[in-house]
C-alpha atoms as a PDB file:
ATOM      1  CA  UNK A   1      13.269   8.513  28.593  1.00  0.00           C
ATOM      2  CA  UNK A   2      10.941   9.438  31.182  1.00  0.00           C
ATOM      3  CA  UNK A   3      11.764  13.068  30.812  1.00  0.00           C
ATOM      4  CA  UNK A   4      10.618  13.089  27.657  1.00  0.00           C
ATOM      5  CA  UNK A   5       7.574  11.665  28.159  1.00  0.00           C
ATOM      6  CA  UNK A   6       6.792  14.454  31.227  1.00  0.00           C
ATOM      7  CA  UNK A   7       7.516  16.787  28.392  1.00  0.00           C
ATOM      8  CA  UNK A   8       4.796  14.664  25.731  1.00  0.00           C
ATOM      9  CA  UNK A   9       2.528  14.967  28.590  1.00  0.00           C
ATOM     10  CA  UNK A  10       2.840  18.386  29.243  1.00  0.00           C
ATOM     11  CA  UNK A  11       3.026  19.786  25.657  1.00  0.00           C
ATOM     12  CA  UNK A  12       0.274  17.338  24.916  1.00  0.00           C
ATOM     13  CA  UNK A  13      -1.664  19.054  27.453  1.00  0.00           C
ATOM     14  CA  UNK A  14      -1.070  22.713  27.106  1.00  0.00           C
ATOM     15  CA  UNK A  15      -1.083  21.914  22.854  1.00  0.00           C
ATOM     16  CA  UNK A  16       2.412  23.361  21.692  1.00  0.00           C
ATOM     17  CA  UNK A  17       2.735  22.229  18.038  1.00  0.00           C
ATOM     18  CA  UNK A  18       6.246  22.560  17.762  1.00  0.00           C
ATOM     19  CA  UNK A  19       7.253  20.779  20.447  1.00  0.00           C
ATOM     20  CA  UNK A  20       4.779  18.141  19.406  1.00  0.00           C
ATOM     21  CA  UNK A  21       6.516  17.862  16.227  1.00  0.00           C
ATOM     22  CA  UNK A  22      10.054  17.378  18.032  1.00  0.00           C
ATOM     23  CA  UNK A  23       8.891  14.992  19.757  1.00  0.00           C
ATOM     24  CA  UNK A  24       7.019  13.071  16.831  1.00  0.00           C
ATOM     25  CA  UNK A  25      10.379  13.424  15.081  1.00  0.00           C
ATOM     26  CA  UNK A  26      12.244  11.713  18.334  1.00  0.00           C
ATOM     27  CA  UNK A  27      10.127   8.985  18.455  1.00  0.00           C
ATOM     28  CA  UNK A  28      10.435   8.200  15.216  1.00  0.00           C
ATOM     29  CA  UNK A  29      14.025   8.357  15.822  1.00  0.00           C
ATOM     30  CA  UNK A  30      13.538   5.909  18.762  1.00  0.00           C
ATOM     31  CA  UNK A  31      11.952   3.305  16.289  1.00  0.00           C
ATOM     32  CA  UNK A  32       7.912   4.439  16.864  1.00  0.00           C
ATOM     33  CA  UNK A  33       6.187   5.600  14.359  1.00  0.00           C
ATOM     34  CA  UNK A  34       4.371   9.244  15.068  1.00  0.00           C
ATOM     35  CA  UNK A  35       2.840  10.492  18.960  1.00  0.00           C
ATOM     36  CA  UNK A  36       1.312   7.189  19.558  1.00  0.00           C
ATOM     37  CA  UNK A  37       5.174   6.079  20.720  1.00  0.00           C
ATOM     38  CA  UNK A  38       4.809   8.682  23.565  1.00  0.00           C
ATOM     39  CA  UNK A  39       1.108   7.674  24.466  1.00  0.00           C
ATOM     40  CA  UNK A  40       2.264   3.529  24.609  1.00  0.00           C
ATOM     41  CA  UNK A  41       4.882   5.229  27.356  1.00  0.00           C
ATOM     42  CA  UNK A  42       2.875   6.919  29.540  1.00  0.00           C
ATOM     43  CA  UNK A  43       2.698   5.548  33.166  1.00  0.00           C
ATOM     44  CA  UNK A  44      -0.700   3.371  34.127  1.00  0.00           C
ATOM     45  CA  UNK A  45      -0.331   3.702  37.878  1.00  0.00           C
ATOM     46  CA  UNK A  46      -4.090   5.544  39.047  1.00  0.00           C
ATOM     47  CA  UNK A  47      -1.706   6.899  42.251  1.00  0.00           C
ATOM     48  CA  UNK A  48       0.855   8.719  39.764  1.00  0.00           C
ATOM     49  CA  UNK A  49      -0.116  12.231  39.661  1.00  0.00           C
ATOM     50  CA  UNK A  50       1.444  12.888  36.198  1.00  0.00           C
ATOM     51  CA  UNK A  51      -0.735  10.120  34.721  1.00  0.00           C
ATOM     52  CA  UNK A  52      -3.339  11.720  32.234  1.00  0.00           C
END
């Protein structure tokens, strides 16, 4: 899972609508509901670089 949500982050980031709407599509797969799955994922910790 936490590959995926690198690859939210980074698609997120540089905006690349398709792979946006992959991932939108997995989540809702995985039982979330649109992006918002990916953002409820993302890590908290201030000392992790890869947090937004």
């Amino acid at each position: 899972m936490y590959c995926y949500i690198e690859c939210y982050q980074i698609t997120k980031k540089i905006g690349l609508a398709e792979a946006l709407q992959h991932l939108e599509k997995l989540a809702q797969n995985l039982g979330g509901s649109n992006l918002d799955f990916w953002e409820q994922h993302l890590p908290t910790d201030s000392t992790n670089p890869n947090t937004p």
